[in-house]
N, C-alpha and C. Protein backbone atom coordinates (compact mmCIF):
# COMPACT_ATOMS: atom_id res chain seq x y z
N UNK A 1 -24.99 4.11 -0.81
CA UNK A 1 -23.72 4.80 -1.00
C UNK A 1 -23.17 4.40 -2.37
N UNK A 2 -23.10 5.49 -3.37
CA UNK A 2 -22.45 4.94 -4.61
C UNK A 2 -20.94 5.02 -4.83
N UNK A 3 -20.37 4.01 -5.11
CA UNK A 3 -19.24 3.56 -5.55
C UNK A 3 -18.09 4.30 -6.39
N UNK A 4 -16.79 4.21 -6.73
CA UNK A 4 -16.25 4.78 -7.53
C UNK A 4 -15.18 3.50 -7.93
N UNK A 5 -14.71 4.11 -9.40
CA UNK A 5 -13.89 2.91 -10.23
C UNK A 5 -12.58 3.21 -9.51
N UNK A 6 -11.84 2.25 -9.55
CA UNK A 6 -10.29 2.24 -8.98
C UNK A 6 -9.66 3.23 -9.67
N UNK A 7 -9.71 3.50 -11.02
CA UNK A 7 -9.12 4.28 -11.59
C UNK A 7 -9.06 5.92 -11.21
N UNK A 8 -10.52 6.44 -10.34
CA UNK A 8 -10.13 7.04 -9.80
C UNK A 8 -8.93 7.34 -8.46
N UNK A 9 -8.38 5.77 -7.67
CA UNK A 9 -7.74 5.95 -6.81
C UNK A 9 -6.10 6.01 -7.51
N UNK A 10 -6.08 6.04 -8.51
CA UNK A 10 -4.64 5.66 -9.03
C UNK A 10 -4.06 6.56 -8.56
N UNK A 11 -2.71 6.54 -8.12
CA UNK A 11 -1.33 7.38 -7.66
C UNK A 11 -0.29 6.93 -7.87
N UNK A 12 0.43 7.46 -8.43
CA UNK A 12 2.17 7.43 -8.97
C UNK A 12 3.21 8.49 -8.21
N UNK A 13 3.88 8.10 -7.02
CA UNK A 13 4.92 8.98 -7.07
C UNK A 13 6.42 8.34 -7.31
N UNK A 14 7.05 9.76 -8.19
CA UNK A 14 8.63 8.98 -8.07
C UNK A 14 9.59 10.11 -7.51
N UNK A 15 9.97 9.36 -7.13
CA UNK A 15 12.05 10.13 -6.21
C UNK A 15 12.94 9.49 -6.31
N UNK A 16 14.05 10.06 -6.81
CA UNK A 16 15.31 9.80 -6.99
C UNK A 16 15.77 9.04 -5.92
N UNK A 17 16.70 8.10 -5.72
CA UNK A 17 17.44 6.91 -4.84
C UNK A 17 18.42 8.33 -4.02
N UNK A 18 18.58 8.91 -3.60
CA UNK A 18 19.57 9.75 -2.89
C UNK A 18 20.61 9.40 -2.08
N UNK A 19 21.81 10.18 -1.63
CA UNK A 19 22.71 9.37 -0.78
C UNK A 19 21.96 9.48 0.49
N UNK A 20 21.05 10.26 1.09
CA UNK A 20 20.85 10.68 2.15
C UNK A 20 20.06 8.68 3.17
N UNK A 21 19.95 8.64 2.11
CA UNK A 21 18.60 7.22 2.17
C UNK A 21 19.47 5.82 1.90
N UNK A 22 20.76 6.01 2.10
CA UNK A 22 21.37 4.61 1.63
C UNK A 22 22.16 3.88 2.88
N UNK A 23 22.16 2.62 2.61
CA UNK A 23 23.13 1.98 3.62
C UNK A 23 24.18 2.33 3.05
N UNK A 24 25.23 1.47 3.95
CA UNK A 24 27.00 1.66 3.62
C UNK A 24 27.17 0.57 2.25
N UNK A 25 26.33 0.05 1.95
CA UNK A 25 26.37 -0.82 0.23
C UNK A 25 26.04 0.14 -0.80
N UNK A 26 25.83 1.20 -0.56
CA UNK A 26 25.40 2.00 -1.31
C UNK A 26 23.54 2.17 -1.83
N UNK A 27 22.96 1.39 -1.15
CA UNK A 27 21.60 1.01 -1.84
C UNK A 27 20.86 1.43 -0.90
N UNK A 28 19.49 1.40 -1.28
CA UNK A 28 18.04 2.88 -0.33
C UNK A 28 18.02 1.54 1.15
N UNK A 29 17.88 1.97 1.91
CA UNK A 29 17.49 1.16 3.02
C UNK A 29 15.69 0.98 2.45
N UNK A 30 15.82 -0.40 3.33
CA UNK A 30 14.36 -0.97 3.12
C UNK A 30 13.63 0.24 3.99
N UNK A 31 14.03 0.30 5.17
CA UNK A 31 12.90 1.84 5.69
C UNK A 31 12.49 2.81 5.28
N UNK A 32 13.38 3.25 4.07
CA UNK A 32 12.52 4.53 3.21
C UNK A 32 12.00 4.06 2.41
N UNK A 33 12.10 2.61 1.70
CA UNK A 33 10.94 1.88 0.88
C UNK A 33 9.93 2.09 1.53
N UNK A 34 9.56 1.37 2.57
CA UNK A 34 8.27 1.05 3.74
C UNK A 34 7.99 2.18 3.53
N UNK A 35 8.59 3.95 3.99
CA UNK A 35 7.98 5.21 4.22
C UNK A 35 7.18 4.97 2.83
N UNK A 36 8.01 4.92 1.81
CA UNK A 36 7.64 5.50 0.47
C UNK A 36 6.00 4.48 0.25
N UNK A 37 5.89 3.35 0.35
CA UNK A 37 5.19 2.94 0.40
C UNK A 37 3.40 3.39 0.71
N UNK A 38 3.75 3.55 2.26
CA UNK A 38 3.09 4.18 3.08
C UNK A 38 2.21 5.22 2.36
N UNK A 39 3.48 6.17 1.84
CA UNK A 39 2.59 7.50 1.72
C UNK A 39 1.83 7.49 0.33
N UNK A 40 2.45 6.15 -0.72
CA UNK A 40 1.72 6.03 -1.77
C UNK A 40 0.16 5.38 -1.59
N UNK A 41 0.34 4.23 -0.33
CA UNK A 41 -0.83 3.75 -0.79
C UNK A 41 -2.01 5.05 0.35
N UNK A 42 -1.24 5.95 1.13
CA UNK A 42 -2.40 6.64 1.46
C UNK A 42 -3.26 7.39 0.52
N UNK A 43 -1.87 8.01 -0.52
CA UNK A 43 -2.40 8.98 -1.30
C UNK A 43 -3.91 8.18 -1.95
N UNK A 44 -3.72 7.13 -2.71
CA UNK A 44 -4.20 6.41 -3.44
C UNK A 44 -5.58 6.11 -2.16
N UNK A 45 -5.44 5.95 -0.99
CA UNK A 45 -6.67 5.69 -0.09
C UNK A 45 -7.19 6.98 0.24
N UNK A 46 -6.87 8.04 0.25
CA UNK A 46 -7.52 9.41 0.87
C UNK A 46 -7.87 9.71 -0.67
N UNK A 47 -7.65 9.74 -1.63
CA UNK A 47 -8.14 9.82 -3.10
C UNK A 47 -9.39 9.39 -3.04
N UNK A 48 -9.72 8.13 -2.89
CA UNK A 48 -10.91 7.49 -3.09
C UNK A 48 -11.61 7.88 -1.92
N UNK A 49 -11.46 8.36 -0.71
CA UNK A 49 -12.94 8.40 0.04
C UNK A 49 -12.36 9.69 0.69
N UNK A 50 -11.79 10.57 -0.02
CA UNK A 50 -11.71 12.09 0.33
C UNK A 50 -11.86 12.80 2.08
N UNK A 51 -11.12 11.61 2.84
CA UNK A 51 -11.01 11.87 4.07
C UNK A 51 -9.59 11.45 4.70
N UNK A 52 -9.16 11.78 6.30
CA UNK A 52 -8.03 11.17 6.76
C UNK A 52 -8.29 9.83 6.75
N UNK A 53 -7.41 9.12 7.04
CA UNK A 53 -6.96 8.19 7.16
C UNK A 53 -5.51 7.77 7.73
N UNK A 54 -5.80 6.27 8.76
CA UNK A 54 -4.96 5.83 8.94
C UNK A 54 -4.25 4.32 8.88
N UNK A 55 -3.05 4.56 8.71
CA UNK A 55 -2.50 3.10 8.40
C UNK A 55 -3.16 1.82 9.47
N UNK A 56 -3.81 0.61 8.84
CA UNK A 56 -4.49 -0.07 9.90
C UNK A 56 -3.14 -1.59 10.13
N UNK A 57 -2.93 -1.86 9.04
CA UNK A 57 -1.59 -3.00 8.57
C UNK A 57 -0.67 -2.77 7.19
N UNK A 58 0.40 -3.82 7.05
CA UNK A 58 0.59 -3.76 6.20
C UNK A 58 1.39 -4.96 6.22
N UNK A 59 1.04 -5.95 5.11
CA UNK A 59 0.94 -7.13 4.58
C UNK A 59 2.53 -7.06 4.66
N UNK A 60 3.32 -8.43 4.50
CA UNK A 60 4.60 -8.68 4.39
C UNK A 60 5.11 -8.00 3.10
N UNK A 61 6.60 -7.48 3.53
CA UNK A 61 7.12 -6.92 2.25
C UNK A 61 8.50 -7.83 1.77
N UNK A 62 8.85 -8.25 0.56
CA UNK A 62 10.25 -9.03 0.28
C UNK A 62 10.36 -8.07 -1.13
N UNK A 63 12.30 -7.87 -0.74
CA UNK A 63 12.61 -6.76 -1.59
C UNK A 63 13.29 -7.77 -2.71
N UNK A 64 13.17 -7.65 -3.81
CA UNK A 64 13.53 -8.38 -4.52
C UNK A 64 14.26 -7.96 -5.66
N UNK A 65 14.79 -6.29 -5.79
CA UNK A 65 15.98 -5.76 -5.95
C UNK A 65 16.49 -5.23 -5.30
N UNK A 66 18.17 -4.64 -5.30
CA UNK A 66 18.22 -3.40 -4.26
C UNK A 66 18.28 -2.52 -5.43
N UNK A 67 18.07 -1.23 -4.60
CA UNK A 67 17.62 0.11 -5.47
C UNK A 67 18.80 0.44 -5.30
N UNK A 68 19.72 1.13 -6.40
CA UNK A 68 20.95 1.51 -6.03
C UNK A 68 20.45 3.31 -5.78
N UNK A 69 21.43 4.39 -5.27
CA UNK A 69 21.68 5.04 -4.98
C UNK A 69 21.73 6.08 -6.81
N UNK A 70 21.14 7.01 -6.66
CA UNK A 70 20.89 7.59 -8.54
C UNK A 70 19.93 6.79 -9.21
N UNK A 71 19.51 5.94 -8.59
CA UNK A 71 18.04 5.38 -9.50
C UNK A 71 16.55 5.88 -9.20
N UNK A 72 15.82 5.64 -10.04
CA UNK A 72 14.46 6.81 -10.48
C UNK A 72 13.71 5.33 -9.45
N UNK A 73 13.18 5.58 -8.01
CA UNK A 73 12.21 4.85 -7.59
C UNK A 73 10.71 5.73 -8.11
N UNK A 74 9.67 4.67 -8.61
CA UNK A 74 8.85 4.42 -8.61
C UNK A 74 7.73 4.08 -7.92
N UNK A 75 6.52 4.30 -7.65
CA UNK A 75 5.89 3.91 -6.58
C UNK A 75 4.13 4.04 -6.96
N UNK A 76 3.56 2.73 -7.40
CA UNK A 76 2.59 2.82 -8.26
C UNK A 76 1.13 1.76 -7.29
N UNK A 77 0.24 2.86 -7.31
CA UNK A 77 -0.89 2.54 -5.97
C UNK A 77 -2.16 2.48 -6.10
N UNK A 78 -2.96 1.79 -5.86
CA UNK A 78 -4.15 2.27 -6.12
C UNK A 78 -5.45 1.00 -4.67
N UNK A 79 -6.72 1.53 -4.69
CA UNK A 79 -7.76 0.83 -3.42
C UNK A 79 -7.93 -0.26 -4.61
N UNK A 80 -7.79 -1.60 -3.83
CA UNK A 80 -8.38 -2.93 -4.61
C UNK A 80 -9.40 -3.06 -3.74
N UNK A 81 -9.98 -3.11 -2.97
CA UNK A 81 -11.48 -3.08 -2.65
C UNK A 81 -11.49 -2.71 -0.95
N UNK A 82 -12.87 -2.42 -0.97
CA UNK A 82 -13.40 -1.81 0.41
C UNK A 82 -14.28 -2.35 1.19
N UNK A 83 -13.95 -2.37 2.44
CA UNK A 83 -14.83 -3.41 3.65
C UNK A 83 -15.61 -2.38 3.95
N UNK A 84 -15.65 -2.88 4.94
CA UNK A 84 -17.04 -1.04 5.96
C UNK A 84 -16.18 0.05 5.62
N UNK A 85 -15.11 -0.15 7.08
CA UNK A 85 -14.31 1.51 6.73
C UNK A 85 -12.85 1.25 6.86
N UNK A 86 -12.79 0.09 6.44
CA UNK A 86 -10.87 0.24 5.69
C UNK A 86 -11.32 0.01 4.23
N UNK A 87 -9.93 -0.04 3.74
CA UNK A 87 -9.57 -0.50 2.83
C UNK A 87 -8.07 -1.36 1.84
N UNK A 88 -8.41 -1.73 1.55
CA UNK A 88 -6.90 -2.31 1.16
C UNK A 88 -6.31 -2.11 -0.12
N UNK A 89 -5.26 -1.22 0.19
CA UNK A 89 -4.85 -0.68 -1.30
C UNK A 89 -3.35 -1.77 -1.64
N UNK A 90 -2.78 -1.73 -3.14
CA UNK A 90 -1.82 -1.95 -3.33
C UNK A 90 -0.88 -1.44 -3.61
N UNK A 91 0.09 -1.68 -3.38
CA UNK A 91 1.32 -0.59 -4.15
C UNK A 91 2.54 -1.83 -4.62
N UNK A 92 2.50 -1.16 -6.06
CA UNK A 92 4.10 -1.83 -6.72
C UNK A 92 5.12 -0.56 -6.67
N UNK A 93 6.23 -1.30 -6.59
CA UNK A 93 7.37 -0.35 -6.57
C UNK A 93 8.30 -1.02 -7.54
N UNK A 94 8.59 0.21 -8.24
CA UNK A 94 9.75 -0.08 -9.59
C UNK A 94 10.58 0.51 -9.17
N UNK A 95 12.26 0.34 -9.92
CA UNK A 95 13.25 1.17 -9.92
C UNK A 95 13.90 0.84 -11.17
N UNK A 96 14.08 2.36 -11.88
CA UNK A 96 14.73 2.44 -13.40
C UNK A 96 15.92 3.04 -13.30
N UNK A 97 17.16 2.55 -13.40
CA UNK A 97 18.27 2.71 -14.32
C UNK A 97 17.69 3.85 -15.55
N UNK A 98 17.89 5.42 -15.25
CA UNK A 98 17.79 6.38 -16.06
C UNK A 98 19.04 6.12 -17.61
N UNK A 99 19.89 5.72 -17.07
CA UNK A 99 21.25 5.62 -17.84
C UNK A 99 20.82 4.47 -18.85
N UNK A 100 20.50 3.28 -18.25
CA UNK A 100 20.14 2.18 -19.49
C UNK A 100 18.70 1.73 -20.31
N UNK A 101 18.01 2.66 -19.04
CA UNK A 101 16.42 2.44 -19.60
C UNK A 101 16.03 0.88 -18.71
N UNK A 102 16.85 0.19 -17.86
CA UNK A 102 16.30 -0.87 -17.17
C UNK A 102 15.01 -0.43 -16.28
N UNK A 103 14.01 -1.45 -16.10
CA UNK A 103 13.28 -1.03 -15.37
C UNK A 103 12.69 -2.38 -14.53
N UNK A 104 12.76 -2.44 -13.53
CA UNK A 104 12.48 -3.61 -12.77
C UNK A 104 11.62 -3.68 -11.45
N UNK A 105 10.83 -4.66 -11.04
CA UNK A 105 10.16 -4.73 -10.58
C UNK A 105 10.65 -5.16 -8.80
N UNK A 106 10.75 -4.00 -8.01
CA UNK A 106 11.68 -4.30 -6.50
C UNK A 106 10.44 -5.02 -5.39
N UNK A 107 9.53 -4.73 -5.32
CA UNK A 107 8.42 -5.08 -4.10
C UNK A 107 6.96 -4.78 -4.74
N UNK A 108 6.20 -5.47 -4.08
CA UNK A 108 4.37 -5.14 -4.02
C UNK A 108 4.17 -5.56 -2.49
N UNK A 109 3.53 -4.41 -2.32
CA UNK A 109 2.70 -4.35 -0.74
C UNK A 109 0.97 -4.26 -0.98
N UNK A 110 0.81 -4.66 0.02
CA UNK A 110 -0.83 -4.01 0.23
C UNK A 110 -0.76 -3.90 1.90
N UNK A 111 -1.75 -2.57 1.80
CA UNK A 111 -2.01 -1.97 3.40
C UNK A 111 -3.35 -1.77 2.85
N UNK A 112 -3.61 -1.64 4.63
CA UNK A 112 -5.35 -1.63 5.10
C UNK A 112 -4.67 -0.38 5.65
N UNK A 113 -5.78 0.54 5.38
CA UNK A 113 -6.15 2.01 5.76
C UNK A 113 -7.79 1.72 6.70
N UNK A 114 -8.10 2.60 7.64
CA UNK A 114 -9.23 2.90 7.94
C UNK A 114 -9.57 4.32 7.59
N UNK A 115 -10.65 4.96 6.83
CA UNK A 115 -11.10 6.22 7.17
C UNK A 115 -11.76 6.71 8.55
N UNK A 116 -11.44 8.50 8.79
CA UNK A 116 -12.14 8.76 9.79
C UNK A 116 -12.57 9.61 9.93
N UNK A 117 -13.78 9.79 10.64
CA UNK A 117 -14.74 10.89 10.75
C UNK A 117 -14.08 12.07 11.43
N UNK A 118 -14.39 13.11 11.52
CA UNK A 118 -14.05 14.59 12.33
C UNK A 118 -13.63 14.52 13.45
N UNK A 119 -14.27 13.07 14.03
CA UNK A 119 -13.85 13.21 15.50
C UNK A 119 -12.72 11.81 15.75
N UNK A 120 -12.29 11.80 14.40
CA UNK A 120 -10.92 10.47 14.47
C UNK A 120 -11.68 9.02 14.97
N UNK A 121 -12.95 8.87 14.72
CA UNK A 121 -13.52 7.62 14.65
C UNK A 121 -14.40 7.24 13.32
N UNK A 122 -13.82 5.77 13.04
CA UNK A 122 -14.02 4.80 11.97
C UNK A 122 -14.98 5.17 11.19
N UNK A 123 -15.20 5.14 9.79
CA UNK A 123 -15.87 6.22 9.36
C UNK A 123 -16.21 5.30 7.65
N UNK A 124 -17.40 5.29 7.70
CA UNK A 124 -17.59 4.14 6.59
C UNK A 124 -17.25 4.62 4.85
N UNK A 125 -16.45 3.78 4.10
CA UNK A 125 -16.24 4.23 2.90
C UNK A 125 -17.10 3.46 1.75
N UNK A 126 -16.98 4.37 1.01
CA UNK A 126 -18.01 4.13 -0.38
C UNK A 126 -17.08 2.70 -0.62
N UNK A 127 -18.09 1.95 -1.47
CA UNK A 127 -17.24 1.16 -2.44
C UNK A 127 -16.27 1.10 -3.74
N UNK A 128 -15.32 0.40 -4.03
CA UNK A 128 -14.76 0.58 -4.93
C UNK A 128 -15.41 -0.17 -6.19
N UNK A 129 -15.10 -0.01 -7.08
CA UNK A 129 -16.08 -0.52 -8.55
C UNK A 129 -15.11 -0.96 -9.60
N UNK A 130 -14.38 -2.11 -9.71
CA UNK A 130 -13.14 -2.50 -10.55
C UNK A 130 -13.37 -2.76 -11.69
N UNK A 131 -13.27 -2.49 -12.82
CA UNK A 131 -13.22 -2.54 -14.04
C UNK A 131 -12.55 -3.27 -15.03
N UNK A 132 -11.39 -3.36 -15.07
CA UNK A 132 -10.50 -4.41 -15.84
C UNK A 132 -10.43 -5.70 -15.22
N UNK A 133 -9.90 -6.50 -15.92
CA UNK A 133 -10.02 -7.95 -15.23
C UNK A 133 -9.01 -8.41 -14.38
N UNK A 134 -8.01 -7.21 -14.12
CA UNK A 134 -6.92 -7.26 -13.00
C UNK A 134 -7.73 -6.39 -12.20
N UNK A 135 -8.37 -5.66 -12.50
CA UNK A 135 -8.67 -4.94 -11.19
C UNK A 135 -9.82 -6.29 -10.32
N UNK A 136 -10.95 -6.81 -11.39
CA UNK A 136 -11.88 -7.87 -11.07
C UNK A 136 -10.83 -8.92 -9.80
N UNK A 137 -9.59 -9.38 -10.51
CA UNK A 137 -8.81 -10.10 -9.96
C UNK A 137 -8.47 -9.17 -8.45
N UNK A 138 -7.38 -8.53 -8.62
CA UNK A 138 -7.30 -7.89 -6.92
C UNK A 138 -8.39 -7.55 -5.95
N UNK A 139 -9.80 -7.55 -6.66
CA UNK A 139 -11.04 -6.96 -5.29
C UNK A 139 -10.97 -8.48 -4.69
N UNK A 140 -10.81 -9.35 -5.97
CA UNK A 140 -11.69 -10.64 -5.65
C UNK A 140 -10.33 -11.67 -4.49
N UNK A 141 -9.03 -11.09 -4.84
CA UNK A 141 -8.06 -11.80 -4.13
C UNK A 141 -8.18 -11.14 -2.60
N UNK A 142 -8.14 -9.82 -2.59
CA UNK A 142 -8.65 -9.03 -1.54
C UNK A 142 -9.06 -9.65 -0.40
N UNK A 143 -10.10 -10.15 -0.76
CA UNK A 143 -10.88 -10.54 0.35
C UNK A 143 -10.57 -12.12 1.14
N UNK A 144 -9.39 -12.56 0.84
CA UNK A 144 -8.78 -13.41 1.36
C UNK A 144 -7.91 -12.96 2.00
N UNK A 145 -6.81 -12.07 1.34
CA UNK A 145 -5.77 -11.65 1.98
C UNK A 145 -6.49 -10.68 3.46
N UNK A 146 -8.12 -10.18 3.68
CA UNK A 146 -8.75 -9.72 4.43
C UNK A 146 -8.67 -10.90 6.20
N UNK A 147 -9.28 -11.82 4.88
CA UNK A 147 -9.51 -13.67 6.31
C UNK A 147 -7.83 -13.77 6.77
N UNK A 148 -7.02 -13.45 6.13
CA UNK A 148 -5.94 -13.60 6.66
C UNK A 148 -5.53 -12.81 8.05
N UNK A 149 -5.42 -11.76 7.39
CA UNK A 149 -5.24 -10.35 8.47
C UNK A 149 -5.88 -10.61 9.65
N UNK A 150 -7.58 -11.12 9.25
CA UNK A 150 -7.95 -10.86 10.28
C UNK A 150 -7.70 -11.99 11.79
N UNK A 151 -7.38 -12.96 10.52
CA UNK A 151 -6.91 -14.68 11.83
C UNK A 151 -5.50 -14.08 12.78
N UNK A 152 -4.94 -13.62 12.03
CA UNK A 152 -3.61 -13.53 12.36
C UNK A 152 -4.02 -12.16 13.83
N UNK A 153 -4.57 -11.30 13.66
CA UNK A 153 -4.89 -10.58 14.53
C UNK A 153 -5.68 -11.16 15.53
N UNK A 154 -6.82 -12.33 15.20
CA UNK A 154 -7.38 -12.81 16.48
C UNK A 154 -6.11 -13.59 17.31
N UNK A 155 -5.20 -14.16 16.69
CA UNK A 155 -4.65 -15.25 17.18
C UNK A 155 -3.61 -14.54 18.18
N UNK A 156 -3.00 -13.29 17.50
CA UNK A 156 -2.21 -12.08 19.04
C UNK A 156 -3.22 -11.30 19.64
N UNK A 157 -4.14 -11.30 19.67
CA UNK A 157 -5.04 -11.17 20.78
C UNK A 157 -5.08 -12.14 21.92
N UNK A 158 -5.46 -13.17 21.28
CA UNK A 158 -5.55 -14.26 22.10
C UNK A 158 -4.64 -14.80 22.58
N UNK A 159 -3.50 -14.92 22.21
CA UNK A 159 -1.77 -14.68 22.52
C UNK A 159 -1.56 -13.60 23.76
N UNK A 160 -1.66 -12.48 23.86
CA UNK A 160 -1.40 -11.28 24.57
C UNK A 160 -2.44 -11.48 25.45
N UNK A 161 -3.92 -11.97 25.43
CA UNK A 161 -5.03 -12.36 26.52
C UNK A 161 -4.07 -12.95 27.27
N UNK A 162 -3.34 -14.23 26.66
CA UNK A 162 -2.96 -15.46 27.53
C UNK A 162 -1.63 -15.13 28.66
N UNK A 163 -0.92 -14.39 27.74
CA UNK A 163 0.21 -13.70 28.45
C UNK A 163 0.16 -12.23 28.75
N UNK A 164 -0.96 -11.89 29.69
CA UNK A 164 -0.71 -10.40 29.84
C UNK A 164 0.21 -9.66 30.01
């Protein structure tokens, strides 16, 4: 199965901060971050292996601006590397102050996607092929943040075994 460069998975979407999306502080609730998230790092995962997909996790998120309400969110994604048939993409999220030209850095996520076959079962994806030495860096961090996921999932298994 031959491979493709990350650069093909790249995805950028942006939307305006709206009132529709804000708490009573005036700023986006973290839940339409998470949505926004979501649908970036799918784009960026159904890009690279040109099938559905579905959300498998998604790594802890800490917001580390608030987005005010009239600001240009950002939402910048792409697959840092591929197991059998997930994958784990990243997404940074910016938000720019149109008015001053600020531009700042609010969250980075990574989610595991699985692809799937026709009949909505697990469905093996090509590899990804990283090129720059940040991309070298995220396949290669990847696969830790992978041993993680996966302890943490044996351990509520084995949790939920114990306490049915």
């Amino acid at each position: 199965m031959d491979g493709c460069p990350v650069r093909d998975s790249l995805s950028e979407i942006a939307e305006f901060a709206l009132p529709i999306y804000a708490n009573p502080l005036g700023n986006v609730l973290g839940g339409r971050i998470m949505h926004l998230v979501d649908l970036a790092a799918a784009t960026a995962a159904i890009r690279h292996c040109r099938r559905a997909v579905v959300t498998a996790s998604v790594d802890s998120m800490s917001f580390l601006h608030p987005i005010r309400i009239g600001q240009l969110i950002t939402l910048k994604s792409s697959v840092n590397r591929v197991f059998r048939t997930s994958m784990e993409v990243g997404v940074k999220v910016l938000v720019e102050d149109l008015h001053t030209g600020v531009v700042l850095h609010t969250n980075s996520s990574y989610v595991t996607f699985v692809a799937l076959d026709e009949d909505g079962k697990p469905h093996p994806v090509r590899p990804v092929i990283p090129d720059t030495d940040t991309e070298k860096r995220r396949w290669r961090e990847a696969d830790a943040r992978r041993a993680q996921r996966l302890a943490l999932k044996r351990k509520a298994l084995a949790h939920e075994e114990q306490n049915g």
